[in-house]
N, C-alpha and C. Protein backbone atom coordinates (compact mmCIF):
# COMPACT_ATOMS: atom_id res chain seq x y z
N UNK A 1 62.28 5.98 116.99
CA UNK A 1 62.00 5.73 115.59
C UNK A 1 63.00 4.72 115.02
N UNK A 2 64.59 5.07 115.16
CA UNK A 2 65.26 3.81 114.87
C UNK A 2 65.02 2.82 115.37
N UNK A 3 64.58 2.42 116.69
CA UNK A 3 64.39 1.03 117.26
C UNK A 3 63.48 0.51 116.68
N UNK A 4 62.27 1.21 115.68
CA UNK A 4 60.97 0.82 115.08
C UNK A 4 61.34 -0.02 113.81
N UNK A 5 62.21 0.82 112.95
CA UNK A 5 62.65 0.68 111.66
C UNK A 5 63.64 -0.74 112.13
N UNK A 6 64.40 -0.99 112.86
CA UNK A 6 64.85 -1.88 113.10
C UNK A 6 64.67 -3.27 113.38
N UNK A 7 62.86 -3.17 114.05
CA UNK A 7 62.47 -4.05 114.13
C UNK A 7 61.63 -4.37 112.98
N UNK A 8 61.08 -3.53 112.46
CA UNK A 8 60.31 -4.28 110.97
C UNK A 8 61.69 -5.04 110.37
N UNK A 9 62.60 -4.34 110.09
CA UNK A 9 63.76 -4.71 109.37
C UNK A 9 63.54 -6.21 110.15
N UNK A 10 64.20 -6.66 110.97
CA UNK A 10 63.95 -8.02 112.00
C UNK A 10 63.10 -8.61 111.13
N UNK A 11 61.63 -8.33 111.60
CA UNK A 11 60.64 -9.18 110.87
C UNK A 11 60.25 -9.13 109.84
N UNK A 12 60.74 -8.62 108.74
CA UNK A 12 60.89 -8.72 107.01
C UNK A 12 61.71 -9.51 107.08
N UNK A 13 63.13 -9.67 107.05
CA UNK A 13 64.12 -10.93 107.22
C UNK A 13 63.66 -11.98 107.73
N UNK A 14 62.98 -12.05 108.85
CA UNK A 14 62.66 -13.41 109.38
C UNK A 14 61.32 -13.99 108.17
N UNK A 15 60.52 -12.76 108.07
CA UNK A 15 59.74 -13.70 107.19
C UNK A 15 59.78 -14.31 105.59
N UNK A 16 61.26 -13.86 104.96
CA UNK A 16 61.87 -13.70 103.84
C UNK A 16 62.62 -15.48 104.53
N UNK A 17 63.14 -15.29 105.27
CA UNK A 17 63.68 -16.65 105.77
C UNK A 17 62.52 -18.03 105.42
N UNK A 18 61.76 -17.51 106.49
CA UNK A 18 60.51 -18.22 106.29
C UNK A 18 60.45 -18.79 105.42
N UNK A 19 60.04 -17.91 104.30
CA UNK A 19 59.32 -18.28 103.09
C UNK A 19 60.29 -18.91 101.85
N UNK A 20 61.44 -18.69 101.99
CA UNK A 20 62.61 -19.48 101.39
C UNK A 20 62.87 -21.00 102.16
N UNK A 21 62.84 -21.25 103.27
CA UNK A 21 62.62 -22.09 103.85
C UNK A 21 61.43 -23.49 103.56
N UNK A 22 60.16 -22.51 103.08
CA UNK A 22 58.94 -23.54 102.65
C UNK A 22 59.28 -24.04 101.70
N UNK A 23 58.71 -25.20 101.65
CA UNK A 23 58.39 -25.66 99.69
C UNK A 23 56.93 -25.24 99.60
N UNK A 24 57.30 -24.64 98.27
CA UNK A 24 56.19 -24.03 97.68
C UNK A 24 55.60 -24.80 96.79
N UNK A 25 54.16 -24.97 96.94
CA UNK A 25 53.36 -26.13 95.64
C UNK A 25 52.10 -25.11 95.37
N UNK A 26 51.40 -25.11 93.89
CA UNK A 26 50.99 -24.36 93.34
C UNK A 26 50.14 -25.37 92.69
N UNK A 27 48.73 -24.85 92.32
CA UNK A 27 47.80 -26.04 91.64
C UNK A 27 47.63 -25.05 90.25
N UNK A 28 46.95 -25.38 88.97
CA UNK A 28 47.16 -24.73 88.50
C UNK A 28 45.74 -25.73 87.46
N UNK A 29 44.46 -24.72 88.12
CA UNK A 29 43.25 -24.99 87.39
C UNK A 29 43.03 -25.32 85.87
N UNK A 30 42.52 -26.28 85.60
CA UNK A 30 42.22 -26.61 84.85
C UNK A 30 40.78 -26.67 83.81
N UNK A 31 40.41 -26.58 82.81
CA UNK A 31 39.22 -27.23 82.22
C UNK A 31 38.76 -28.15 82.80
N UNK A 32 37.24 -29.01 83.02
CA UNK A 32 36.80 -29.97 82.80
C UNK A 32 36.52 -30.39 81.66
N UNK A 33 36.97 -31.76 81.36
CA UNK A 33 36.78 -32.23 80.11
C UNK A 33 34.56 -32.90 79.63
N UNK A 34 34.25 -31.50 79.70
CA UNK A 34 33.13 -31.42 79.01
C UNK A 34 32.30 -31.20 77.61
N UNK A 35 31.69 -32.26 77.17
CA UNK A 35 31.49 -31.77 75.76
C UNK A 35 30.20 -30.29 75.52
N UNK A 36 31.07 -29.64 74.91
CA UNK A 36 30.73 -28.07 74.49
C UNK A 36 28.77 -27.91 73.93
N UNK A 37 28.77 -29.42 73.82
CA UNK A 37 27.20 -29.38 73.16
C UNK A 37 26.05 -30.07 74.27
N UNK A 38 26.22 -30.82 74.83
CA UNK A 38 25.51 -31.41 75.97
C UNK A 38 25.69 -31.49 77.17
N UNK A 39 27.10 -30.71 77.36
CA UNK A 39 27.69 -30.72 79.00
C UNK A 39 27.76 -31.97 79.38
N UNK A 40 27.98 -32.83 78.50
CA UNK A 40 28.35 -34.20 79.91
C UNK A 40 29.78 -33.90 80.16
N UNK A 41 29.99 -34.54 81.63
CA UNK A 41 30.88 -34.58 81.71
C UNK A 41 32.09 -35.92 81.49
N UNK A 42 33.49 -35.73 81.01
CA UNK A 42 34.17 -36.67 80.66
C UNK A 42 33.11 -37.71 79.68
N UNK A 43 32.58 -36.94 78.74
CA UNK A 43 31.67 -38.38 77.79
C UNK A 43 32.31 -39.20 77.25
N UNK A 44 32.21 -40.05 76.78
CA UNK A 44 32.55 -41.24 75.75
C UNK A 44 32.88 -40.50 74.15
N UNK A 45 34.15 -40.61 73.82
CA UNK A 45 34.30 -39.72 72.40
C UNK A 45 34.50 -40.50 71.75
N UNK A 46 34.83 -40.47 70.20
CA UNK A 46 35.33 -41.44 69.04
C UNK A 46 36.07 -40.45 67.86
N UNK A 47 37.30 -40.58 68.40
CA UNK A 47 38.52 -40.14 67.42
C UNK A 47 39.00 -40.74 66.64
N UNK A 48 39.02 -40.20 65.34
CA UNK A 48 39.97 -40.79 63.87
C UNK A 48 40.74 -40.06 63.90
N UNK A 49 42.51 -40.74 63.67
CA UNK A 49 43.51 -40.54 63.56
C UNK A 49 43.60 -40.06 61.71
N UNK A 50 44.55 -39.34 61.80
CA UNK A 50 44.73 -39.08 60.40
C UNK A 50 46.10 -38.94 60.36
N UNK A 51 46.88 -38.80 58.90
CA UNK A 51 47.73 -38.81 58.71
C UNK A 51 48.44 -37.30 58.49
N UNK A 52 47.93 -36.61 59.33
CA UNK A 52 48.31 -35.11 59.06
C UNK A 52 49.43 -34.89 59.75
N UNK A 53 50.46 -33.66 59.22
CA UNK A 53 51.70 -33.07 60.44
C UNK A 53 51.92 -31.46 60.55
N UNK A 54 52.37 -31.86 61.38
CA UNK A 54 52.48 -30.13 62.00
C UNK A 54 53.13 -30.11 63.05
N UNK A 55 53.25 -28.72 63.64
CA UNK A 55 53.93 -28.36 65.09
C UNK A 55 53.12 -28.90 66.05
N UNK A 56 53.64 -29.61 66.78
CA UNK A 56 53.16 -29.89 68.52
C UNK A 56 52.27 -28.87 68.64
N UNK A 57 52.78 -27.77 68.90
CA UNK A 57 52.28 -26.69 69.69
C UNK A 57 50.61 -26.06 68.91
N UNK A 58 50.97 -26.85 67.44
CA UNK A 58 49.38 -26.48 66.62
C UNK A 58 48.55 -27.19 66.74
N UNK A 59 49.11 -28.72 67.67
CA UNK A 59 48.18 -29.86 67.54
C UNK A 59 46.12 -29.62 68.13
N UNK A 60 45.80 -29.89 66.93
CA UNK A 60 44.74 -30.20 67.93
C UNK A 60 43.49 -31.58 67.13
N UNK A 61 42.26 -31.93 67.75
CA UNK A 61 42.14 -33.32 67.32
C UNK A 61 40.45 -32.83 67.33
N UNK A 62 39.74 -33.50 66.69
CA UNK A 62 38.51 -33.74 66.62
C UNK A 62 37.63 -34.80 66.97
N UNK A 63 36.73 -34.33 67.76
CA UNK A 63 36.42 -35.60 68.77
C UNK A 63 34.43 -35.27 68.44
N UNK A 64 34.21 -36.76 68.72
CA UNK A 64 32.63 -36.88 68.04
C UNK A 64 32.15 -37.50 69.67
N UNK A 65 31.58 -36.81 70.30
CA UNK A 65 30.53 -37.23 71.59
C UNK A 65 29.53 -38.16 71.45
N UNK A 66 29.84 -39.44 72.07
CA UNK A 66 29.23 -40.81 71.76
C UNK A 66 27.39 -40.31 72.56
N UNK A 67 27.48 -39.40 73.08
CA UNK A 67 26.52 -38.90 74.26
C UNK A 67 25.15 -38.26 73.22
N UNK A 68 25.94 -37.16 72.24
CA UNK A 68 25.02 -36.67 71.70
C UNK A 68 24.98 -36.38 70.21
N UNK A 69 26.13 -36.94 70.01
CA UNK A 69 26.33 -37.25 68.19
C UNK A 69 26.62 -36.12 67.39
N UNK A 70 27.49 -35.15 68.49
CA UNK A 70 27.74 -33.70 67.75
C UNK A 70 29.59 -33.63 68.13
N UNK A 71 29.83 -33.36 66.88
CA UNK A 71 31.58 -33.23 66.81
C UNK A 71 31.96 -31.77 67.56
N UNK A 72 32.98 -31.95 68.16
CA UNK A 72 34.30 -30.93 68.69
C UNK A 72 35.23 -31.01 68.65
N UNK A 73 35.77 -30.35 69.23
CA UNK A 73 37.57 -29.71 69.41
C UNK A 73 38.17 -29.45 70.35
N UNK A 74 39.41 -30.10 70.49
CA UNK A 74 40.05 -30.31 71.48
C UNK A 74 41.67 -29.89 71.53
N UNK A 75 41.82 -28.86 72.22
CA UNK A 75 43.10 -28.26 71.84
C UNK A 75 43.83 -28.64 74.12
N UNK A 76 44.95 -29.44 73.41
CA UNK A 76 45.73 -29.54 74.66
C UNK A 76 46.34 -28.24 75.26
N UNK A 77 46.21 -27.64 76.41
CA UNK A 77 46.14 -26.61 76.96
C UNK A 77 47.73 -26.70 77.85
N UNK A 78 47.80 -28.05 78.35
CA UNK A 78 49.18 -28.25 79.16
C UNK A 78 49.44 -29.92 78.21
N UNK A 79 51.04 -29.83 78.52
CA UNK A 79 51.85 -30.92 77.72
C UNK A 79 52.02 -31.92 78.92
N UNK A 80 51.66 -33.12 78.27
CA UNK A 80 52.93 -34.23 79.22
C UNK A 80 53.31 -34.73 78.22
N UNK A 81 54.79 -35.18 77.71
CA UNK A 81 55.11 -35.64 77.04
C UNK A 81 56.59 -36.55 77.78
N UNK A 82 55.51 -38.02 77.19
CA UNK A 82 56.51 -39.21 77.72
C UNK A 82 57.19 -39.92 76.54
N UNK A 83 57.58 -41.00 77.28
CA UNK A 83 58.74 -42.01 76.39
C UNK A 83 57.77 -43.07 76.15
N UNK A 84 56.82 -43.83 77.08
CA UNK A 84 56.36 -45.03 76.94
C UNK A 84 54.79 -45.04 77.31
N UNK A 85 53.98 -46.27 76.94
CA UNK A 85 52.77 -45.98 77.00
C UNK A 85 52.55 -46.57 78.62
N UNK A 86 53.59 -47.06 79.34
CA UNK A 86 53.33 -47.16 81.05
C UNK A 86 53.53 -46.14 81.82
N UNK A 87 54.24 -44.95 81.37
CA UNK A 87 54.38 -43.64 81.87
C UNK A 87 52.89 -42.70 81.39
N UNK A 88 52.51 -42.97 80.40
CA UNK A 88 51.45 -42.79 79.84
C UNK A 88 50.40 -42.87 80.73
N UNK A 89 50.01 -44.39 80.79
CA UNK A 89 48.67 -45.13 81.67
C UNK A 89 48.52 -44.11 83.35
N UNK A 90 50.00 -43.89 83.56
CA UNK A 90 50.48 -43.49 84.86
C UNK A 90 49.87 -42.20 84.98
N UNK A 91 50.33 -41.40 84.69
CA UNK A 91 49.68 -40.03 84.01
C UNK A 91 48.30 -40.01 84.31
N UNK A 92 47.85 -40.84 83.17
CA UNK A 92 46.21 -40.97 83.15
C UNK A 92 45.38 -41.46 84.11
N UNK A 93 46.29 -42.52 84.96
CA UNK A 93 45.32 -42.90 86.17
C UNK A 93 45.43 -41.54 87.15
N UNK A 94 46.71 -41.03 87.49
CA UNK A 94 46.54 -40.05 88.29
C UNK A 94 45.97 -38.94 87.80
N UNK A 95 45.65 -38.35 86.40
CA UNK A 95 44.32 -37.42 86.06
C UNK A 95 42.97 -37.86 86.50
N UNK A 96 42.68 -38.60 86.38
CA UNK A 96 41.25 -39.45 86.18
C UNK A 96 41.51 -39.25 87.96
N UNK A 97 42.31 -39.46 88.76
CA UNK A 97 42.34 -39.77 90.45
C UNK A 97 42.01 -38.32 90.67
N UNK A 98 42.65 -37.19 90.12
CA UNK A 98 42.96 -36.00 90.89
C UNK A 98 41.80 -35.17 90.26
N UNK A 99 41.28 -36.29 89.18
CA UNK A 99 39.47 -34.86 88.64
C UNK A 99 38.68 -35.81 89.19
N UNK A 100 38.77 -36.84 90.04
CA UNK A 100 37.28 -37.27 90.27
C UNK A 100 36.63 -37.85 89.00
N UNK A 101 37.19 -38.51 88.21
CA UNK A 101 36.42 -39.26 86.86
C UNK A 101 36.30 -40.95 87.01
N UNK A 102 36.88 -40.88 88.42
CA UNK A 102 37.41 -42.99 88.38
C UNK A 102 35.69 -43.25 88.88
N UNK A 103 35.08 -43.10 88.16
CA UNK A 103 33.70 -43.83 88.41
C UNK A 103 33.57 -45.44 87.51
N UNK A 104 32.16 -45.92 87.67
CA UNK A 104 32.65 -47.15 86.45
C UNK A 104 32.27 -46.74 84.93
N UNK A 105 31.79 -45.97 84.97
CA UNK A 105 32.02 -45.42 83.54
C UNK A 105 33.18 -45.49 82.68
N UNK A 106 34.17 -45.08 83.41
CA UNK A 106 35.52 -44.52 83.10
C UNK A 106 36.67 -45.87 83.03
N UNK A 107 36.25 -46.43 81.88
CA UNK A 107 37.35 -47.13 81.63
C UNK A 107 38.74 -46.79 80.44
N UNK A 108 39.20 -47.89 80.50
CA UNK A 108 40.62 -47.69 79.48
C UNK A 108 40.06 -48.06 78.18
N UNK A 109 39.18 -49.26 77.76
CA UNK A 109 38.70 -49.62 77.13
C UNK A 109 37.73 -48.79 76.24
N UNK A 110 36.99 -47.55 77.50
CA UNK A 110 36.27 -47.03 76.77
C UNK A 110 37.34 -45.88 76.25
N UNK A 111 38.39 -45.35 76.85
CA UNK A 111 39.03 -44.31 76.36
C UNK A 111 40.38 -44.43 75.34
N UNK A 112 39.98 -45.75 75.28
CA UNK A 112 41.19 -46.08 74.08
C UNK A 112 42.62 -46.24 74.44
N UNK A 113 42.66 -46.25 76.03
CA UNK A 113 44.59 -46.44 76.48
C UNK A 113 44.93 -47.61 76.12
């Protein structure tokens, strides 16, 4: 029985090693950016800026679907918050890369960067 207990002991440690040893990467699902009234996906929106303030954390924006002419809401769920609008672009090309949106639809032009 001790030689038993001894060896789990062994291979709990080794696999505690292990796993301190890995780098650990984690994805962490997201929304698709679909409008709530016609399901397209990633549509064409048209946002007015206003002169309102508040907490970051209350922000949220109103967006009109060029697709089907019905307004929504858009509350940021995760932050990136940069310094410049080339860290910015950066960001955004690698969203648009990592959801599958770089079709020709999907320009800067149409999304206002």
């Amino acid at each position: 029985m001790e030689r038993r207990v001894e060896e789990l002991l062994e291979r709990g440690v080794n696999a505690l090693e292990k796993l301190a040893a890995d780098e650990i990467e984690f994805q962490v699902e997201t929304k698709p950016p679909v409008c709530p009234h016609c399901g397209t996906m990633n549509p064409i929106v048209r946002v007015e800026e206003t002169a309102n303030q508040g907490k970051l954390a209350e922000f949220f924006t109103q967006a009109h679907c060029l697709h089907c002419n019905n307004v929504f809401y858009v509350i940021p769920l995760q932050w990136e918050i940069l310094k410049t609008v080339e860290q910015t672009r950066e960001i955004i090309e690698e969203k648009l890369r990592v959801g599958g949106y770089t079709n020709g639809n999907d320009t800067r032009s149409d999304q206002g960067a």
